[in-house]
Structures are given as C-alpha cells and as structure tokens.
C-alpha atoms as a PDB file:
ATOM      1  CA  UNK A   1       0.000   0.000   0.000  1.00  0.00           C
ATOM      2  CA  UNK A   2       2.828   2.424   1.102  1.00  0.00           C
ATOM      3  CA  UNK A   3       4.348   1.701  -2.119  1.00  0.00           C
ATOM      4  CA  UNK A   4       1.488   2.384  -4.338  1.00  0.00           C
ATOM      5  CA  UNK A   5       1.111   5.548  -2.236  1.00  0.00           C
ATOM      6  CA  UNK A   6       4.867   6.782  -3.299  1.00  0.00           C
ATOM      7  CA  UNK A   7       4.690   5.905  -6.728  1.00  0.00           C
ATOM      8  CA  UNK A   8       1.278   7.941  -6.917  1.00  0.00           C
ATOM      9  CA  UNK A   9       3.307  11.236  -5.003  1.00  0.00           C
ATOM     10  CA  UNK A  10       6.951  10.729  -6.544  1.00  0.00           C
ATOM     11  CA  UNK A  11       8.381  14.261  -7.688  1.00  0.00           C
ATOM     12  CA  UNK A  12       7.894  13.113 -10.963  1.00  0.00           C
ATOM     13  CA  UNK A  13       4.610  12.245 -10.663  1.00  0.00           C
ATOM     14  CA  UNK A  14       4.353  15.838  -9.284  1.00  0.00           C
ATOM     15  CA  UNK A  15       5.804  17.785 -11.948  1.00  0.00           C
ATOM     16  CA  UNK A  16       3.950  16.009 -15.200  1.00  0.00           C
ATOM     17  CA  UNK A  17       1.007  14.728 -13.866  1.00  0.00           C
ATOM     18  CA  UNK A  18       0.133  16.705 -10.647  1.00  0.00           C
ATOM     19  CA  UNK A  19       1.113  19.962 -10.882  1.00  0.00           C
ATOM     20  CA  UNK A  20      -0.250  21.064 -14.098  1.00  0.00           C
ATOM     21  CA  UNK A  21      -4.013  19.858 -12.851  1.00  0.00           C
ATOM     22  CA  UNK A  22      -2.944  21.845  -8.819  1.00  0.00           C
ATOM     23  CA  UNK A  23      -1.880  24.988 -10.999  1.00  0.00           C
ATOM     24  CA  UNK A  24      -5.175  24.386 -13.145  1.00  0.00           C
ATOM     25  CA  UNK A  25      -7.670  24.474 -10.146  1.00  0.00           C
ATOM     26  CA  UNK A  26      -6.068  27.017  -7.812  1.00  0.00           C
ATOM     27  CA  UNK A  27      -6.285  29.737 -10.916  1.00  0.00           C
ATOM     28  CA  UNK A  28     -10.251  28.589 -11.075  1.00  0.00           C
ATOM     29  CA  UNK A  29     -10.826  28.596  -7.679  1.00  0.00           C
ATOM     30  CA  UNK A  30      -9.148  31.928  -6.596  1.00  0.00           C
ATOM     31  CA  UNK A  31     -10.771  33.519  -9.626  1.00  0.00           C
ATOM     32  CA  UNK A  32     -13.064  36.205  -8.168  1.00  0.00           C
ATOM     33  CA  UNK A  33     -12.910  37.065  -5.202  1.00  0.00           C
ATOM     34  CA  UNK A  34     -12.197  40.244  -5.464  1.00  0.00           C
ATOM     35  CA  UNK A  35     -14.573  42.881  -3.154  1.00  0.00           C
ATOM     36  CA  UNK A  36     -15.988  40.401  -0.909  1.00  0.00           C
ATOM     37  CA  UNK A  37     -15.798  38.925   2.667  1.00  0.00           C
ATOM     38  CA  UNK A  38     -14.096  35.484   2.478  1.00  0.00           C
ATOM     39  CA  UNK A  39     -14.187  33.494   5.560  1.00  0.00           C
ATOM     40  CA  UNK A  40     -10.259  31.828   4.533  1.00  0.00           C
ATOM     41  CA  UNK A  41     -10.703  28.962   7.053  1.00  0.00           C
ATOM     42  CA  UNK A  42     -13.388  27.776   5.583  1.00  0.00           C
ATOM     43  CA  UNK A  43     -11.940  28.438   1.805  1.00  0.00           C
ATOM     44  CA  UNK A  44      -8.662  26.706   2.916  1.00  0.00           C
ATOM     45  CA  UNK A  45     -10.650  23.817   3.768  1.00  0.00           C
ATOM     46  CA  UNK A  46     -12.348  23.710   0.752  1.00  0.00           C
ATOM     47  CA  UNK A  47      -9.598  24.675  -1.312  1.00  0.00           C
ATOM     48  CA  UNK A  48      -7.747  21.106   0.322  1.00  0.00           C
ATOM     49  CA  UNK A  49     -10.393  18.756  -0.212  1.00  0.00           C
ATOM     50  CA  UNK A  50     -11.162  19.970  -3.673  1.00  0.00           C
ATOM     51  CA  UNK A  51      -7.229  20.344  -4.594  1.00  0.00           C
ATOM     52  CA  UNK A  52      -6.892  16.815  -3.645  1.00  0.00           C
ATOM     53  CA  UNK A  53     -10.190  15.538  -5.264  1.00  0.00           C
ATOM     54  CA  UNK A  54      -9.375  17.012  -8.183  1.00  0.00           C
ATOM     55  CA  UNK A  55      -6.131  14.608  -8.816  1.00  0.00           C
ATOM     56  CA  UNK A  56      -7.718  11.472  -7.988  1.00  0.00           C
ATOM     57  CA  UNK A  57     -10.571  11.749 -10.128  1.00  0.00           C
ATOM     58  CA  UNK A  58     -10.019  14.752 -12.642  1.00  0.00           C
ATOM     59  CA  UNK A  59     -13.186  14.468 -14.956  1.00  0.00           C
ATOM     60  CA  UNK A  60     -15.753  13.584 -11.976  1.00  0.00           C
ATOM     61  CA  UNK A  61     -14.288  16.083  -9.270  1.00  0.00           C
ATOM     62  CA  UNK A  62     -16.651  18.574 -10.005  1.00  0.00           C
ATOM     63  CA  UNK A  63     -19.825  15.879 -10.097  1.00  0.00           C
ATOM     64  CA  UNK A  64     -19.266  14.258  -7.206  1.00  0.00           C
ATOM     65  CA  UNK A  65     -17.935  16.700  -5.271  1.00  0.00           C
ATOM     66  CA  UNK A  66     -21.353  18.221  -3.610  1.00  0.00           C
ATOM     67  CA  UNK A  67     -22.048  15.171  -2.088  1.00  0.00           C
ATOM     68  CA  UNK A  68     -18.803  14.118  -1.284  1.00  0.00           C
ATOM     69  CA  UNK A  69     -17.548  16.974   0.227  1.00  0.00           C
ATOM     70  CA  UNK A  70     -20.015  16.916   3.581  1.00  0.00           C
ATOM     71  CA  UNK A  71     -19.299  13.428   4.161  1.00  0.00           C
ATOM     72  CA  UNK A  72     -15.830  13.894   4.067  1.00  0.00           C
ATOM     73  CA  UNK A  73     -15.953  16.733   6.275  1.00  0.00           C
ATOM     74  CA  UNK A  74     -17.760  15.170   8.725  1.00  0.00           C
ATOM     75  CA  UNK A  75     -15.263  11.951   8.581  1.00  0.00           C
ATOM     76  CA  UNK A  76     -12.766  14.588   9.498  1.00  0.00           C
ATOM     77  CA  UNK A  77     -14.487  15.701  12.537  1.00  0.00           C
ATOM     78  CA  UNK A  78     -15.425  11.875  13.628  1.00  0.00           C
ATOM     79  CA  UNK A  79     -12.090  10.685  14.064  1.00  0.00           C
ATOM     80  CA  UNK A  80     -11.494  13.685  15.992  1.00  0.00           C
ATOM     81  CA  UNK A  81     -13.922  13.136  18.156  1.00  0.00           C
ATOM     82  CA  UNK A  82     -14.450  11.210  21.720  1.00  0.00           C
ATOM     83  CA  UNK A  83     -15.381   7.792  20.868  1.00  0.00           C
ATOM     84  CA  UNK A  84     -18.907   7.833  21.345  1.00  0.00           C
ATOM     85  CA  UNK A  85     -20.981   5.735  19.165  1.00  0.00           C
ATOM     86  CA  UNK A  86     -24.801   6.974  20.038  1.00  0.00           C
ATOM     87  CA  UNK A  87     -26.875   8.554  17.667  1.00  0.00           C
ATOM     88  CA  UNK A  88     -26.078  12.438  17.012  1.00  0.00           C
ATOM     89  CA  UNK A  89     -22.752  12.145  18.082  1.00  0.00           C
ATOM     90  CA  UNK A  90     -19.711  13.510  15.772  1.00  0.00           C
ATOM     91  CA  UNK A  91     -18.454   9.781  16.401  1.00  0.00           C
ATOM     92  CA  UNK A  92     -21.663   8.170  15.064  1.00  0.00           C
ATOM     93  CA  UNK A  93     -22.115  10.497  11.937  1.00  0.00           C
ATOM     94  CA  UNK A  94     -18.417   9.998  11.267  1.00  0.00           C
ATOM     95  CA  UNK A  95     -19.249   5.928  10.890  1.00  0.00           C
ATOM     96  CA  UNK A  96     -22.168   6.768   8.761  1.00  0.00           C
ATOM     97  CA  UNK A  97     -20.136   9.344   6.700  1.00  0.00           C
ATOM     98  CA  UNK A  98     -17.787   6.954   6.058  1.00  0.00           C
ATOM     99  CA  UNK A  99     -20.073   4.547   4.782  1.00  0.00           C
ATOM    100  CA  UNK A 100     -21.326   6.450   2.498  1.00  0.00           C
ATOM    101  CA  UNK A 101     -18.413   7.793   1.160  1.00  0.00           C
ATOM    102  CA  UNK A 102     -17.348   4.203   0.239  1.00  0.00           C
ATOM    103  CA  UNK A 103     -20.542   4.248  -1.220  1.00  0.00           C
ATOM    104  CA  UNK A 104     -19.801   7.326  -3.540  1.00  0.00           C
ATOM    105  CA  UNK A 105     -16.237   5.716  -4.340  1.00  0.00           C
ATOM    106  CA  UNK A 106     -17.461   2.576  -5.564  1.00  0.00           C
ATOM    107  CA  UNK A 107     -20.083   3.531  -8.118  1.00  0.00           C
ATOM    108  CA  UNK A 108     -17.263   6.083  -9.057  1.00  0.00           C
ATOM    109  CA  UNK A 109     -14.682   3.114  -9.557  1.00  0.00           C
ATOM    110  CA  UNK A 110     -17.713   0.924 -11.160  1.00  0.00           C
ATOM    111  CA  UNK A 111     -18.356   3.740 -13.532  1.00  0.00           C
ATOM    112  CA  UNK A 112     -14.326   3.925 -14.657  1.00  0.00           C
ATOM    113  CA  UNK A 113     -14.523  -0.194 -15.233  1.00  0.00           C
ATOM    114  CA  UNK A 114     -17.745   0.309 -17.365  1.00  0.00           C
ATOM    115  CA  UNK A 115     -16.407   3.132 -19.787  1.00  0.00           C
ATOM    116  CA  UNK A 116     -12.995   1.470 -20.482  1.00  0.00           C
ATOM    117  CA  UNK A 117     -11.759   4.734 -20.996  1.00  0.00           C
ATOM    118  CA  UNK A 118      -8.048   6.044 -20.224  1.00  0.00           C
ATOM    119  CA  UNK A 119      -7.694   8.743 -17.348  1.00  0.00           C
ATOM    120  CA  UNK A 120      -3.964  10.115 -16.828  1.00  0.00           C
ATOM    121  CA  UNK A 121      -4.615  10.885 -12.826  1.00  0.00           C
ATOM    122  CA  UNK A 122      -4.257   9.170  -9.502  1.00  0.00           C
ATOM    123  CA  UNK A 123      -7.629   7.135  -9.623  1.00  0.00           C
ATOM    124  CA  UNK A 124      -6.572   6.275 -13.288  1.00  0.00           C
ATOM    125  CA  UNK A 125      -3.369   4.908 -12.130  1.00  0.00           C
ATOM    126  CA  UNK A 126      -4.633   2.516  -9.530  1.00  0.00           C
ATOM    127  CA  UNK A 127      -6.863   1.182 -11.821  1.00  0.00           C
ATOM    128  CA  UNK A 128      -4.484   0.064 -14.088  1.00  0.00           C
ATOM    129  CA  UNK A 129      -4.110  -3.472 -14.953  1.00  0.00           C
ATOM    130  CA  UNK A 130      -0.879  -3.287 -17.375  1.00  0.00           C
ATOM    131  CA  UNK A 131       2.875  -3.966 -16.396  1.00  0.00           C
ATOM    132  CA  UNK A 132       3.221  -0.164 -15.956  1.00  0.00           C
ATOM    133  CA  UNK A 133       1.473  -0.870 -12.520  1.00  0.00           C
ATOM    134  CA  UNK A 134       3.923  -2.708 -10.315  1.00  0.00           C
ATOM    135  CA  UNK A 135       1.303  -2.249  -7.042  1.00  0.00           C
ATOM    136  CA  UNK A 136      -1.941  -3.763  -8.455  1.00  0.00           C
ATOM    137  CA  UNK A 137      -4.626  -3.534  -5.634  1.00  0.00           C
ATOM    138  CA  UNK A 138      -7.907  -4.847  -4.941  1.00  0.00           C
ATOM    139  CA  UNK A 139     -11.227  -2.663  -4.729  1.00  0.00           C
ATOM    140  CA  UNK A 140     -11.242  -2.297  -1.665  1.00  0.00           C
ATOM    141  CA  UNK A 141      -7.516  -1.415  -1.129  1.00  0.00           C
ATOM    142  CA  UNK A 142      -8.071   1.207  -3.821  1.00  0.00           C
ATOM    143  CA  UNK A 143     -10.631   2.824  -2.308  1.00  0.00           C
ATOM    144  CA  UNK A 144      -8.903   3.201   1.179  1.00  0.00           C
ATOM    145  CA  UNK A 145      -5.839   4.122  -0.829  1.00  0.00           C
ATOM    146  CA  UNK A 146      -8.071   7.100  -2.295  1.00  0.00           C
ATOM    147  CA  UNK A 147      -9.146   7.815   1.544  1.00  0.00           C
ATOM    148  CA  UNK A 148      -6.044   8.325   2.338  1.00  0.00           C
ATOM    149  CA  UNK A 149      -5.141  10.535   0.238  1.00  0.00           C
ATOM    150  CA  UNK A 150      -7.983  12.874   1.013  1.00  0.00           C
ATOM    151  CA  UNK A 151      -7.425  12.368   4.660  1.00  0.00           C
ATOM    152  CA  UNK A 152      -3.737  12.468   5.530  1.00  0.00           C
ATOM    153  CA  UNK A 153      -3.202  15.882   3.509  1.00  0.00           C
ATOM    154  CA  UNK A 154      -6.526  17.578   4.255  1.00  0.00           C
ATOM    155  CA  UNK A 155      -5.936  19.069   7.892  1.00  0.00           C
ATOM    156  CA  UNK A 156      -1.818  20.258   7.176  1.00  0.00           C
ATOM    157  CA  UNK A 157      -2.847  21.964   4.091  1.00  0.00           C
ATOM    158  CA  UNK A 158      -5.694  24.079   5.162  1.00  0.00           C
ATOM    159  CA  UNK A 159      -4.624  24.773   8.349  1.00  0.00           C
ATOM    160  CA  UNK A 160      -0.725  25.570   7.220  1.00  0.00           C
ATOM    161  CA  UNK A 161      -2.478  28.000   3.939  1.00  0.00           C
ATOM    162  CA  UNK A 162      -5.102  29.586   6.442  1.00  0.00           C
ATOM    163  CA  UNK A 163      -1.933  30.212   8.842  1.00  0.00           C
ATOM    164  CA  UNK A 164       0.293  31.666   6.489  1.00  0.00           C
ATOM    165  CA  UNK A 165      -2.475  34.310   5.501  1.00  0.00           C
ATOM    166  CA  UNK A 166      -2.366  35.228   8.747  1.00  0.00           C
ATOM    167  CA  UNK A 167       1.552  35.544   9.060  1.00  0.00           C
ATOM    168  CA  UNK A 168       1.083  37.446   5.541  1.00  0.00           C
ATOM    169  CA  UNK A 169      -0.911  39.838   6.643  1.00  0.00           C
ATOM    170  CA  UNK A 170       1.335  40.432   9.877  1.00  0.00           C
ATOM    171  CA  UNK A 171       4.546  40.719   7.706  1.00  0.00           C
ATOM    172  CA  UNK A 172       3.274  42.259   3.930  1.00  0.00           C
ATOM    173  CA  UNK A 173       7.063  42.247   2.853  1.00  0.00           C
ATOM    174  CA  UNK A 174       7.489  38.414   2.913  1.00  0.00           C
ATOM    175  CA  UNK A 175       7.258  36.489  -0.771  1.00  0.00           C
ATOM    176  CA  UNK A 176       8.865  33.836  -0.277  1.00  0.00           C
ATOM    177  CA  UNK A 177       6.298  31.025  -0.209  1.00  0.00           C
ATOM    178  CA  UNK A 178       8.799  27.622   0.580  1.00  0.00           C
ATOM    179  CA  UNK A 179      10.182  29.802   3.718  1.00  0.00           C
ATOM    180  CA  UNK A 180       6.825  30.830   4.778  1.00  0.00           C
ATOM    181  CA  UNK A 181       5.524  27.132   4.384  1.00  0.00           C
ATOM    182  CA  UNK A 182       8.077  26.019   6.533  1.00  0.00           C
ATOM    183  CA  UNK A 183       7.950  28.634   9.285  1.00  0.00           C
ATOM    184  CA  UNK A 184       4.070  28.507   9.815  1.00  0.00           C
ATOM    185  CA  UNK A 185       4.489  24.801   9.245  1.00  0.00           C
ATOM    186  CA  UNK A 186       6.756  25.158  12.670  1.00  0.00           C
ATOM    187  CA  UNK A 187       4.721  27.425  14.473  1.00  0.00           C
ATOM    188  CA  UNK A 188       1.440  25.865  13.886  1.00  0.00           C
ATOM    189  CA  UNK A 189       2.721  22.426  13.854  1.00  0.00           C
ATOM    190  CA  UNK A 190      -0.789  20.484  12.610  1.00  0.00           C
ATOM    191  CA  UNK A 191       0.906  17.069  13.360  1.00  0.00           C
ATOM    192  CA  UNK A 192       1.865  17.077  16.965  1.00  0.00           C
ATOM    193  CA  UNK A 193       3.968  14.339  17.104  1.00  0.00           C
ATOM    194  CA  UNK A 194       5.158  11.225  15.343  1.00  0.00           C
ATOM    195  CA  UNK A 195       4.357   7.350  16.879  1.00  0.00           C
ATOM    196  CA  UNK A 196       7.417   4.870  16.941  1.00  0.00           C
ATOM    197  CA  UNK A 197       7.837   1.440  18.142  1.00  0.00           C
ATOM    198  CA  UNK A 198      10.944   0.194  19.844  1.00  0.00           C
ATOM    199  CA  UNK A 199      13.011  -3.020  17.865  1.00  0.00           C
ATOM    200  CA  UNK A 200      15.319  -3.233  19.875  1.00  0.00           C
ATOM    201  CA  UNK A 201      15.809  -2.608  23.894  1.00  0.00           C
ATOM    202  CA  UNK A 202      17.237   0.877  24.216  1.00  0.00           C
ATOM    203  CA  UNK A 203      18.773   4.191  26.387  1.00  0.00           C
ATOM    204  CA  UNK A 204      17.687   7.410  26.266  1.00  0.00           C
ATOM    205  CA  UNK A 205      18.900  10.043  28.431  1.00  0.00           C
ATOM    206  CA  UNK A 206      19.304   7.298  31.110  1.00  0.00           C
ATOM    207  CA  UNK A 207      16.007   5.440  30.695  1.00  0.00           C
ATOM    208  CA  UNK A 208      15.860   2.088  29.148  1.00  0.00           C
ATOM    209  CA  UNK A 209      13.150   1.306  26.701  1.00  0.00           C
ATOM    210  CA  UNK A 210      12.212  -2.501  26.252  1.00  0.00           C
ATOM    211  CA  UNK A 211      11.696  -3.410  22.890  1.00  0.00           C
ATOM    212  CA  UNK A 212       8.125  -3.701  21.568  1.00  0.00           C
ATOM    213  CA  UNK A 213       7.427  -0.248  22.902  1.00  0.00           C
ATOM    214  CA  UNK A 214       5.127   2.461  21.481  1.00  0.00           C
ATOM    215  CA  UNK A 215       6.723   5.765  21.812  1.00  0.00           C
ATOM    216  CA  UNK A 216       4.852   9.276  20.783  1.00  0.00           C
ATOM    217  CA  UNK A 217       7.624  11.744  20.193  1.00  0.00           C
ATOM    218  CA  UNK A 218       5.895  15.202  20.955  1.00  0.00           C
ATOM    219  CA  UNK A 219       7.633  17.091  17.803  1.00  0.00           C
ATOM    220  CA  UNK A 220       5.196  20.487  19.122  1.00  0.00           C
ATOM    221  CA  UNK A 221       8.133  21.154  21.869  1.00  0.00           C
ATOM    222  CA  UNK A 222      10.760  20.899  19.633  1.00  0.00           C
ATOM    223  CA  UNK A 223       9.771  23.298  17.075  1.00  0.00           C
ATOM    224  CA  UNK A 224       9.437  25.662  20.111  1.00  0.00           C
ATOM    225  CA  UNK A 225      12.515  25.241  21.315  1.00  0.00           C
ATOM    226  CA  UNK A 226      15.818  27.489  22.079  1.00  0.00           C
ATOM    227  CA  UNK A 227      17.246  25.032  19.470  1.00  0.00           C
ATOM    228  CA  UNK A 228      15.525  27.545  17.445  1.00  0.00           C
ATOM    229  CA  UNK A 229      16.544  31.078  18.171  1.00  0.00           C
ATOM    230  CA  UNK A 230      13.744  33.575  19.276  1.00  0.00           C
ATOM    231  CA  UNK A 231      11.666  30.538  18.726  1.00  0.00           C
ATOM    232  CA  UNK A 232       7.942  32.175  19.248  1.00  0.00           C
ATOM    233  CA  UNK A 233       8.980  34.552  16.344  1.00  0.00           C
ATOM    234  CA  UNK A 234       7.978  34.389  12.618  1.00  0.00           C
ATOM    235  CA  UNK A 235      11.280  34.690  11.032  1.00  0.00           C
ATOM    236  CA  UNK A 236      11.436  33.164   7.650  1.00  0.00           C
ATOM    237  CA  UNK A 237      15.063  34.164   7.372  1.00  0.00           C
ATOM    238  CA  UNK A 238      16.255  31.689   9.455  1.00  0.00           C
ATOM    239  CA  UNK A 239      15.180  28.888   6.801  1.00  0.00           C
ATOM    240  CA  UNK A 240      17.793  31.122   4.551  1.00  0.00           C
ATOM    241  CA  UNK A 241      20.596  28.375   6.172  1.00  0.00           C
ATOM    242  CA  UNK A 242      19.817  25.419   3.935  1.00  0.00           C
ATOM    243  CA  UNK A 243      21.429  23.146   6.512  1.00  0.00           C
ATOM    244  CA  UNK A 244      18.849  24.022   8.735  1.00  0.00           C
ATOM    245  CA  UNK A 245      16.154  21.369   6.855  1.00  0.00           C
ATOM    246  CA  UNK A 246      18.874  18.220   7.228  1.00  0.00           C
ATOM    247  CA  UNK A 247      19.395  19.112  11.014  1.00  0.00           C
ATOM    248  CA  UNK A 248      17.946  16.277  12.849  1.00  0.00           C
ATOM    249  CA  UNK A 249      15.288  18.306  14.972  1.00  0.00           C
ATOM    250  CA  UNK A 250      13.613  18.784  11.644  1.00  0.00           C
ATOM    251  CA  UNK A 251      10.730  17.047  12.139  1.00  0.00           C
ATOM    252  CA  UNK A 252       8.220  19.039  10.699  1.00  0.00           C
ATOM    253  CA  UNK A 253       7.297  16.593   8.333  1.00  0.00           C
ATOM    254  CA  UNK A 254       8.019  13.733  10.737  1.00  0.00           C
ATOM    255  CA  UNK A 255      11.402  12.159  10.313  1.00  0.00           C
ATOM    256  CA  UNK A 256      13.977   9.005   8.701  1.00  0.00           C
ATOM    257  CA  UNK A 257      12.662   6.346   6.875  1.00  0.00           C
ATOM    258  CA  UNK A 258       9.138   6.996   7.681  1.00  0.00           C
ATOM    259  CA  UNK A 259       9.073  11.404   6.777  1.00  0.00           C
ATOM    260  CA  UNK A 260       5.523  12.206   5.572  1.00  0.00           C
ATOM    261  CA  UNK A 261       5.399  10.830   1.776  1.00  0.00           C
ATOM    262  CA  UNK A 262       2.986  13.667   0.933  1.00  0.00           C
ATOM    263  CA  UNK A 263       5.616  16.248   1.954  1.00  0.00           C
ATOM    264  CA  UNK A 264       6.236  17.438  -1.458  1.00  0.00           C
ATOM    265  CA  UNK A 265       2.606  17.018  -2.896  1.00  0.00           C
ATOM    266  CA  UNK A 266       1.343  19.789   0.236  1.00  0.00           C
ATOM    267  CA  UNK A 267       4.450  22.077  -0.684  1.00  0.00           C
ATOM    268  CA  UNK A 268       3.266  22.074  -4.310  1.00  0.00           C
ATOM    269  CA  UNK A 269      -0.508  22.527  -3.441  1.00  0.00           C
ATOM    270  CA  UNK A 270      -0.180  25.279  -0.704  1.00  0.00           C
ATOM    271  CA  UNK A 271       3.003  26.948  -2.387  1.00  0.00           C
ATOM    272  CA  UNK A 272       0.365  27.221  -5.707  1.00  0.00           C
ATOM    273  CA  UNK A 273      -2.336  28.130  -3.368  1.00  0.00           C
ATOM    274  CA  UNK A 274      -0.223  31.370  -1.947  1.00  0.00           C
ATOM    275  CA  UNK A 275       1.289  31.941  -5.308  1.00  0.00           C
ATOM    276  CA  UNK A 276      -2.261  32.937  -6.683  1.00  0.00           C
ATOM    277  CA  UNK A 277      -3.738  34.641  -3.585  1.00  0.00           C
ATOM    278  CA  UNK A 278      -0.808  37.175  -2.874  1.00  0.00           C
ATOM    279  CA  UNK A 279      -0.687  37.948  -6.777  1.00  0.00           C
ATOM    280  CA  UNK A 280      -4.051  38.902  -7.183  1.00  0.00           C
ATOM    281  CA  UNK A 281      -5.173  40.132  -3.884  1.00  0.00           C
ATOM    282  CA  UNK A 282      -5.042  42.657  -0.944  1.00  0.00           C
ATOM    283  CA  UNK A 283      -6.318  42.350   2.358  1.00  0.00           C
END
C-alpha cells in the first residue's frame, strides 16, 4: 500500500502529472474574489479537499464533489472526536459518513470499469491493470488508498495556507512562499507528534526502553525550542541556512525512513495556493 502511495506522489509524478491539474484548479478557484468577505478557514478547507479531489478523479471532481464533500468533512471531525458511538454524536455520523463515502467511491470506480476509458490521474493509475502498474490492488484497497489521500493531507494543508495568511498579513514584505511554508508549518505544527515502536531494547537520556514499545515523540516542543533562536517569532530568514532542513530536529514533516510521503505534494498545493492569492489580492 505504502508503495502504491509513493509511486502515486513521486516528484515526478508531481511535476507532469500533478502539478499542471494543482496549478489548473487554484487559478479557477481563486478567480473572483475580489470585493468580498471570504471566511479563509473555511476556503482553505475547501480549497484542500477539492485540490486533492481534483487529482484522484479529474473528470468527476466537479460531479461528485457536492455530495462528497459533507461526508468527508464530517469523517474529518469523527475521528477527531471522543469515541462515542450513540446517535447524534460527531463519532456516530463519522461511521455513517464513512459509509457512504465508500458508497460514492465505488459507483465512481464501477463507472471507470464500465467506460474502459483512459484517465492520466491518480484514480486512473490505480486502476491500471498493465505492467506499468507494479502495485496492483484490490477494490477495496483502492478505495482506502483514495481515503487516504484525502485524509492524511486535508488538515496540514488548510490549516498551514489559512496560517500563512495570517503571518502574511502580519509581515506584507514576505514572498517567499517555501520559507513561509516552513515557518508557519513550525509554528502551527498540525501534526503534533510522530508514533514509533521500539526493535530493539534501548537508552535514552538514562532510561531504558524494552523493545516492543510504542513511543509518541511530541515534535510540538521541539519546534518551540531554544534550538531555534527567538523561537515564538515568525522569522522566515532563518530557513535562509539550507542546513537548517537536514538538522535532525527537523521534524516538521516527521522524520527518517518513515518522513511524511505527501511532503512534497502539500508544498506544491499550498506553495500554488499562496502563489495565486498574494498575486491577485489585498487584504
């Protein structure tokens, strides 16, 4: 699964298949906007879910995506909600939401077997039954595969592009979208932490570990720490000293073998995303 995931996200994936279809739907979606209140958290949301929704499925995005949309969202909110299973609890409706977003899926996948026809995105490429697809999976894996993608990108992206409006508007001189990505990214720090497990018995700072341990490494602290000078600050000149990405409290995007696989994919959305809203727009 993880490597059907990578092959779908490699940077060359990115920069013929990807990117011309995120450059494509950020121009139409920050078209016109111009003299109006725009709540951005909720357009940042939207902007994620329909970003991402538009590579997977590139000629149905824009049918499916009023009923798919709410369902997702209120996935979202289920699995980050107490674990409640009565009725009109975020919990319960997340449950049902999912159902019927495998629902939705399915007769979209159904559809794509029916027609026979050739579609050069994600949903296209998991589909495919040829030697050019070395991870073949099942219905079922495709459609969590799909979830996935949805999910895992959907909260970092909105929340890092509604951030960085904010830092924006705090300091008008800044341009530089990869530095302000990775400052707000370390400020705002969606993903708290990363989960390990032990394989061998070890130290650390004179505590032993046993092996078979689950350990939740609280990356929040670390991006707030002297490590970082003037820490609390937004100063995107610090990311200016390259060698500060391949220092090892990097962890922004989680870290070794395991670093978020999407890294690159949310730089190119929200980088796009920034790109198009500072160029056209004052606020």
């Amino acid at each position: 699964m993880r490597g059907a995931l990578l092959a779908l996200i490699s940077p060359t994936m990115i920069r013929q298949q990807l990117l011309p279809k995120i450059n494509e739907f950020m121009r139409s979606f920050l078209c016109n906007w111009d003299n109006k209140v725009i709540n951005i958290q909720d357009k940042t949301k939207e902007m994620a879910f329909l970003s991402s929704l538009k590579q997977i499925a590139s000629t149905e995005s824009s049918s499916v995506a009023k009923e798919f949309m709410p369902e997702f969202f209120k996935l979202v909110l289920g699995t980050l909600s107490l674990p409640i299973d009565l009725p009109g609890t975020n919990y319960r409706a997340g449950f049902q939401a999912r159902k019927n977003i495998l629902k939705i899926l399915g007769q979209l996948i159904e559809q794509r077997r029916e027609s026979e026809a050739s579609h050069k995105d994600m949903l296209g490429y998991l589909m495919r039954n040829d030697d050019s697809n070395r991870h073949k999976l099942s219905h079922d894996e495709i459609i969590d595969q799909i979830i996935t993608i949805l999910y895992s990108g959907y909260e970092t992206v909105s929340t890092t592009s509604m951030m960085a409006v904010k830092y924006l508007h705090d300091h008008p001189t800044v341009l530089e979208e990869l530095r302000v990505i990775f400052e707000t990214s370390r400020l705002v720090t969606i993903v708290n932490g990363v989960l390990r497990k032990t394989t061998r018995e070890m130290e650390l700072n004179g505590f032993v570990i046993p092996k078979g341990w689950r350990i939740y490494v609280y990356t929040r602290e670390i991006n707030y720490d002297p490590l970082y000078p003037d820490p609390l600050a937004f100063n995107l000149w610090r990311w200016m000293d390259k060698g500060l990405e391949s220092q090892s409290n990097f962890l922004i995007f989680g870290g070794g073998t395991r670093q978020c696989p999407g890294k690159e994919l949310g730089i190119a959305e929200i980088s796009t995303f920034l790109h198009y809203f500072v160029t056209r727009y004052r606020w």
